[in-house]
C-alpha atoms as a PDB file:
ATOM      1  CA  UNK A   1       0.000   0.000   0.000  1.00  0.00           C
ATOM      2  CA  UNK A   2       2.703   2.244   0.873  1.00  0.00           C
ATOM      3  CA  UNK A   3       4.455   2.273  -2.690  1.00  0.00           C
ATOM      4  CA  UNK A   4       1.251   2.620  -4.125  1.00  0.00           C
ATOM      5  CA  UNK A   5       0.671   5.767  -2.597  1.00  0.00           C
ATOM      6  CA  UNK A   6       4.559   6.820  -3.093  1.00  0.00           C
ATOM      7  CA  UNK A   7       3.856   5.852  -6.774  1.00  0.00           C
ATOM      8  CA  UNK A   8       0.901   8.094  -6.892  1.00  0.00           C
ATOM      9  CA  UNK A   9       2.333  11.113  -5.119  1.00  0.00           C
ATOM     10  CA  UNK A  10       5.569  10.636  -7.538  1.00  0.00           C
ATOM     11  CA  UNK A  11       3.106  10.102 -10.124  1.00  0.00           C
ATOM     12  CA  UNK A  12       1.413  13.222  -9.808  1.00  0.00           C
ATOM     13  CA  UNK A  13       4.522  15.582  -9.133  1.00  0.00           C
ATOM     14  CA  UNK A  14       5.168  13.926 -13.324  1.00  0.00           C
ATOM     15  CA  UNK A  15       2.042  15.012 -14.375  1.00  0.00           C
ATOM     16  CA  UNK A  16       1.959  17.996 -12.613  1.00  0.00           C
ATOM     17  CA  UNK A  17       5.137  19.308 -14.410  1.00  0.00           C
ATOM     18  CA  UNK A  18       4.110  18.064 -17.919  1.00  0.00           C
ATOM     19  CA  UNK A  19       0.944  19.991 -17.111  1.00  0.00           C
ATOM     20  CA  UNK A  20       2.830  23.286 -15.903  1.00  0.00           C
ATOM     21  CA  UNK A  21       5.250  23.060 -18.650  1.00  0.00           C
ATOM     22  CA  UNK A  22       2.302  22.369 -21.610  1.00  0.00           C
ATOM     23  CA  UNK A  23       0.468  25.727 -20.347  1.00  0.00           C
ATOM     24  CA  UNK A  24       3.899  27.884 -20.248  1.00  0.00           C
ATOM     25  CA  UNK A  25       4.391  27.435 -23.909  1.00  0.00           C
ATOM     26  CA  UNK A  26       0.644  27.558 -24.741  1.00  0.00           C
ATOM     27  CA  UNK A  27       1.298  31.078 -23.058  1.00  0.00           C
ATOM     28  CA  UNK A  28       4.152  31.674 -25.036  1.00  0.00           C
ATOM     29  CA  UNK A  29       2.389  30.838 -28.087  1.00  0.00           C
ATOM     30  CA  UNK A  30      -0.352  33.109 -27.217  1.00  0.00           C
ATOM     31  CA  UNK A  31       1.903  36.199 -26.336  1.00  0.00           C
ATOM     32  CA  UNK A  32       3.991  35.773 -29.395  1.00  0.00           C
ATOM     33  CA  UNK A  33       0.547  35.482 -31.589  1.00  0.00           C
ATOM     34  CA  UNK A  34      -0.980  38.184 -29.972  1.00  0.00           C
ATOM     35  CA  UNK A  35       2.198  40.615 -30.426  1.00  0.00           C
ATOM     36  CA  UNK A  36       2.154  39.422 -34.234  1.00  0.00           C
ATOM     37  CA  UNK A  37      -1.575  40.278 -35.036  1.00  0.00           C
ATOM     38  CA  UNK A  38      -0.843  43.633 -32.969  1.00  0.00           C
ATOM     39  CA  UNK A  39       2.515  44.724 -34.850  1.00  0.00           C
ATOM     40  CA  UNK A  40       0.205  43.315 -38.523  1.00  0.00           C
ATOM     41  CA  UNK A  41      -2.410  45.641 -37.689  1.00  0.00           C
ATOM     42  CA  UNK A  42      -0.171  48.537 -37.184  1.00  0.00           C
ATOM     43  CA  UNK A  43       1.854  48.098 -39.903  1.00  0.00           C
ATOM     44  CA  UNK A  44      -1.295  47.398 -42.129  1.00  0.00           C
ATOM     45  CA  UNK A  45      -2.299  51.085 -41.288  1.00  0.00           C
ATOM     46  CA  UNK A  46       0.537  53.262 -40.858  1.00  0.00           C
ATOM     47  CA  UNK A  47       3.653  53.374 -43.280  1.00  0.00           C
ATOM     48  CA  UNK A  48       6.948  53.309 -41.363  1.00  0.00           C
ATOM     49  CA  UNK A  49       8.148  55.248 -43.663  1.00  0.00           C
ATOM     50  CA  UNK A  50       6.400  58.411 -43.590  1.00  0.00           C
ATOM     51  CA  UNK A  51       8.863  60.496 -44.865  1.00  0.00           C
ATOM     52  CA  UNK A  52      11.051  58.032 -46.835  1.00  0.00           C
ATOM     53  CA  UNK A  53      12.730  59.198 -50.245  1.00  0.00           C
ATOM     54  CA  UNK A  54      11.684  57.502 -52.948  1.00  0.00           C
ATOM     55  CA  UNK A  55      13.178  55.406 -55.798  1.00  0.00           C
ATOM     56  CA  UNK A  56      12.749  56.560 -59.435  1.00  0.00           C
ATOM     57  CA  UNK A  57      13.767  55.511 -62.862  1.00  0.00           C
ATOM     58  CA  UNK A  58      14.324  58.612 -65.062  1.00  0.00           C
ATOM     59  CA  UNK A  59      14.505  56.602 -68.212  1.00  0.00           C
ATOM     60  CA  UNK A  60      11.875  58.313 -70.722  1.00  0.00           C
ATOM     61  CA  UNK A  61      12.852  61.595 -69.532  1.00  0.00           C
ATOM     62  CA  UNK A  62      15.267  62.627 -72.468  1.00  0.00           C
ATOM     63  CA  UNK A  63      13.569  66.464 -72.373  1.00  0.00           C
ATOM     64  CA  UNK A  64      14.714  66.822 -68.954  1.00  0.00           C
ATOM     65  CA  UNK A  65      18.188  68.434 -67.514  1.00  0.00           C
ATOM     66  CA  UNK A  66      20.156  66.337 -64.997  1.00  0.00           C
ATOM     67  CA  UNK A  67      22.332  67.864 -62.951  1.00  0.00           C
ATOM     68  CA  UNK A  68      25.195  66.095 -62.225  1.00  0.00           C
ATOM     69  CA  UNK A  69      26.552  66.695 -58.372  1.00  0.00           C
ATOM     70  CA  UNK A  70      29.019  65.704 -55.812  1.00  0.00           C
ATOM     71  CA  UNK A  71      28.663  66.165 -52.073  1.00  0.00           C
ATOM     72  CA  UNK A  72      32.372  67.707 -52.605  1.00  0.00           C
ATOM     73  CA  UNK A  73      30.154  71.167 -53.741  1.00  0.00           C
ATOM     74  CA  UNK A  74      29.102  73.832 -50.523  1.00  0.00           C
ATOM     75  CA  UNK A  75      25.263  73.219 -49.841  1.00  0.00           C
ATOM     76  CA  UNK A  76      24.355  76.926 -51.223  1.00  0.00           C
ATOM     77  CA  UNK A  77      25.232  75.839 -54.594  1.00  0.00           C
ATOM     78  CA  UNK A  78      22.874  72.487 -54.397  1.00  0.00           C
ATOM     79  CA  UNK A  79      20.114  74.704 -53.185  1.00  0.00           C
ATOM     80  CA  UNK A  80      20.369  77.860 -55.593  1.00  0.00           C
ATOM     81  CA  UNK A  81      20.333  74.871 -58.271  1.00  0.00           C
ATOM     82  CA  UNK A  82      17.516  72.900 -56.449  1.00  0.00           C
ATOM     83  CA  UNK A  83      15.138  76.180 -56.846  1.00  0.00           C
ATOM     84  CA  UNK A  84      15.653  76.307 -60.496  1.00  0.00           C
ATOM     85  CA  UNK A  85      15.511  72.310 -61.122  1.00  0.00           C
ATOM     86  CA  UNK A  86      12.195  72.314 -59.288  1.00  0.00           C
ATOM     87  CA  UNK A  87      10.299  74.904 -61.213  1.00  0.00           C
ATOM     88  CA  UNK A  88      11.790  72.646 -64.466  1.00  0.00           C
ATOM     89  CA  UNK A  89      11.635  69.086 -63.817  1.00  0.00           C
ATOM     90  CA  UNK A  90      15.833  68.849 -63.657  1.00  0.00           C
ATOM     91  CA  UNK A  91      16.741  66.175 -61.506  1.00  0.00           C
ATOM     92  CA  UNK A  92      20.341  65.623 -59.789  1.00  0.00           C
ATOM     93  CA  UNK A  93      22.265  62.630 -59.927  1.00  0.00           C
ATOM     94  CA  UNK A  94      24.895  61.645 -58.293  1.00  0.00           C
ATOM     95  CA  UNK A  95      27.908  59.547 -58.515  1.00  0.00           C
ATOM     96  CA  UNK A  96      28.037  57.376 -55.503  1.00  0.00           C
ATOM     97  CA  UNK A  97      27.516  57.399 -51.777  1.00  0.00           C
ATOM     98  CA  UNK A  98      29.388  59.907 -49.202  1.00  0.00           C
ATOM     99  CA  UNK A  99      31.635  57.889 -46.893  1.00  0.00           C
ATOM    100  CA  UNK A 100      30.511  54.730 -49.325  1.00  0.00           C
ATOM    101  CA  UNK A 101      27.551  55.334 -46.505  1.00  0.00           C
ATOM    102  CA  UNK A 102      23.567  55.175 -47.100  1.00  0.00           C
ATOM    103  CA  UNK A 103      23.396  56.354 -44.103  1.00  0.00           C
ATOM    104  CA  UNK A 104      25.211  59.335 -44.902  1.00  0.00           C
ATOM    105  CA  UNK A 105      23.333  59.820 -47.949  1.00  0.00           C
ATOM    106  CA  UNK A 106      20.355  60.198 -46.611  1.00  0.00           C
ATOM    107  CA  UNK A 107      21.736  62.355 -43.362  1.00  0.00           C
ATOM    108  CA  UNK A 108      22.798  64.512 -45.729  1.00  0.00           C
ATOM    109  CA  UNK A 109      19.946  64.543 -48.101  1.00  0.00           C
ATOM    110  CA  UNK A 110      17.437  65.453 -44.884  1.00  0.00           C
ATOM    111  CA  UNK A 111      19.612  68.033 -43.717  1.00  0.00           C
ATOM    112  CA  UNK A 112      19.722  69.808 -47.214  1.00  0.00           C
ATOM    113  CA  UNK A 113      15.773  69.134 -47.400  1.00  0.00           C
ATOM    114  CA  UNK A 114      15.339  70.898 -44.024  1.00  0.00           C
ATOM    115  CA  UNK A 115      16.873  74.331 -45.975  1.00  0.00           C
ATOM    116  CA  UNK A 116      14.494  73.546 -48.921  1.00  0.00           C
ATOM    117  CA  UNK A 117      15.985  70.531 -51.322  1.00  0.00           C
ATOM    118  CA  UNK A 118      12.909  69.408 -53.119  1.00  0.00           C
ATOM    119  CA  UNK A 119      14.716  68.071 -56.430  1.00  0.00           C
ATOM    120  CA  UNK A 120      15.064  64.217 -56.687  1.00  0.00           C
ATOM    121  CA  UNK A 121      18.401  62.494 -55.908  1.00  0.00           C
ATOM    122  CA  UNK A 122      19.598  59.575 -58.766  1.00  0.00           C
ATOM    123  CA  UNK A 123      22.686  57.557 -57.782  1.00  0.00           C
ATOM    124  CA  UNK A 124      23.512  56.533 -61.089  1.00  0.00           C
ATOM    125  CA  UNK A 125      27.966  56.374 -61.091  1.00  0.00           C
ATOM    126  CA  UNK A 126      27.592  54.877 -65.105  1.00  0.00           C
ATOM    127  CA  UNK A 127      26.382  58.249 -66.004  1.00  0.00           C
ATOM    128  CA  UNK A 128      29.596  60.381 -65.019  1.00  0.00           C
ATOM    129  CA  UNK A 129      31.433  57.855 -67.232  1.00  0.00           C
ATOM    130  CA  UNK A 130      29.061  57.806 -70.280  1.00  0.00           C
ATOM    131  CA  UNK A 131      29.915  61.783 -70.057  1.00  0.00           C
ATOM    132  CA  UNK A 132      33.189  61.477 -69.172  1.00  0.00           C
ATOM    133  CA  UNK A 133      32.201  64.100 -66.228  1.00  0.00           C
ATOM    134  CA  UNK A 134      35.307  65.401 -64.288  1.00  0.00           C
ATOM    135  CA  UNK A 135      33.840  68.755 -63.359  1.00  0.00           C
ATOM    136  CA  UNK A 136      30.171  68.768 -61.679  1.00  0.00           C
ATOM    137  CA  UNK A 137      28.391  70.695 -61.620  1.00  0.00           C
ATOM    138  CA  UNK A 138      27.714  69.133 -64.956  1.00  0.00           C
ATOM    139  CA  UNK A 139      24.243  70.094 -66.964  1.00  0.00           C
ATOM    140  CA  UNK A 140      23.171  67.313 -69.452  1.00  0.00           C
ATOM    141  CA  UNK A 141      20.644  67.584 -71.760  1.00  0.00           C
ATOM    142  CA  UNK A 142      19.634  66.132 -75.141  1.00  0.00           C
ATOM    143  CA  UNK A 143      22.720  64.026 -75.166  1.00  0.00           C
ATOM    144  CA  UNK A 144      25.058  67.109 -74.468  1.00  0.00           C
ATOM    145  CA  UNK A 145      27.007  68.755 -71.347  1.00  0.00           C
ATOM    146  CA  UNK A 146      28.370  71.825 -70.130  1.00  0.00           C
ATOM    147  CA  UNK A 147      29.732  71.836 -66.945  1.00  0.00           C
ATOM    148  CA  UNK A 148      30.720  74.829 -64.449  1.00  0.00           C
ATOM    149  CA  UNK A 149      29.277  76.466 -61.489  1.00  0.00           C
ATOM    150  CA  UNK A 150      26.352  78.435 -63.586  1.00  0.00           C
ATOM    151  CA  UNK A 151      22.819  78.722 -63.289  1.00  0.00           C
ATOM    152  CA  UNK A 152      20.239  76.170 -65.083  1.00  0.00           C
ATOM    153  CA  UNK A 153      19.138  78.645 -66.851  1.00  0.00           C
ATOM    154  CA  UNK A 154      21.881  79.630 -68.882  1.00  0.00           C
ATOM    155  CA  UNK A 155      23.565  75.989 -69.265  1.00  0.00           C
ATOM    156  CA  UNK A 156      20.134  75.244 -70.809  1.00  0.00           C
ATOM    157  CA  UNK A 157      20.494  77.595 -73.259  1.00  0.00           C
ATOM    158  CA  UNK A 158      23.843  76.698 -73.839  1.00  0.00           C
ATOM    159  CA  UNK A 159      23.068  73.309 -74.612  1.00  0.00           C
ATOM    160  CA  UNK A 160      19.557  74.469 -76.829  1.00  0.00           C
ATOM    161  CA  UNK A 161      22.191  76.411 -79.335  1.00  0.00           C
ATOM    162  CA  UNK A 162      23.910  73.504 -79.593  1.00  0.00           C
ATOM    163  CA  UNK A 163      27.065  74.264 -77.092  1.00  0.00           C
ATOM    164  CA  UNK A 164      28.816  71.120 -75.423  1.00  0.00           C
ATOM    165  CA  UNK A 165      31.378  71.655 -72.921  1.00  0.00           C
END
């Protein structure tokens, strides 16, 4: 009688932890559900990107002026130039990344928006080649460049009469 009853207690104290053990990971599988369907919903209606730049394929846009540009020129410049290239459709491109950093690019690209950027930002390093661009600003346009610290306005006029340089 005695090891029945020392069977039974012992089997019990089993049971017991199979039981205690089977509801912690039905609770674990119920917190990590619930925190699943909570972080679907939110991300179902909010972007987490809010603000986020972007990607954009300017092929098709032969008509338009880009502007090639180097972090290497003062921030003035890119915003004198980002006034003008608004009001025309120009878009800047640039070479590659500062500090080989996207990190950096976009610090730098959300400071310069703070003082008024609004003209899109290509990363496209083929062009400056294609161009043979060793001077930027560089103005391209119709398959023709002139490059030089000057306004839009005039290197597009430059390049309408036909001047490459």
């Amino acid at each position: 009688m005695k090891q029945v009853l020392i069977f039974l207690l012992i089997g019990n104290m089993l049971f017991a932890d199979e039981w205690i053990d089977s509801v912690a990971n039905r609770v674990d599988e119920d917190a990590v559900n619930w925190a699943n369907n909570l972080l679907n919903s939110q991300l179902r209606n909010k972007s987490p990107c809010g603000n986020c730049i972007s990607p954009s394929s300017y092929e098709g846009e032969s008509n338009k002026t880009l502007i090639l540009m180097s972090f290497s020129i003062p921030e003035d410049i890119w915003l004198s130039l980002s006034l003008e290239a608004e009001k025309k459709g120009a878009s800047f491109v640039i070479k590659g990344l500062p500090e080989n950093s996207f990190s950096e690019l976009a610090y730098r690209i959300a400071e310069m928006k703070k003082r008024g950027l609004n003209t899109p930002i290509r990363l496209d390093p083929n062009l400056f080649d294609e161009y043979a661009v060793s001077l930027v600003p560089t103005f391209i346009l119709d398959g023709r460049k002139i490059s030089g610290t000057i306004s839009l306005d005039y290197a597009e006029e430059k390049l309408r009469e036909g001047k490459s340089v």
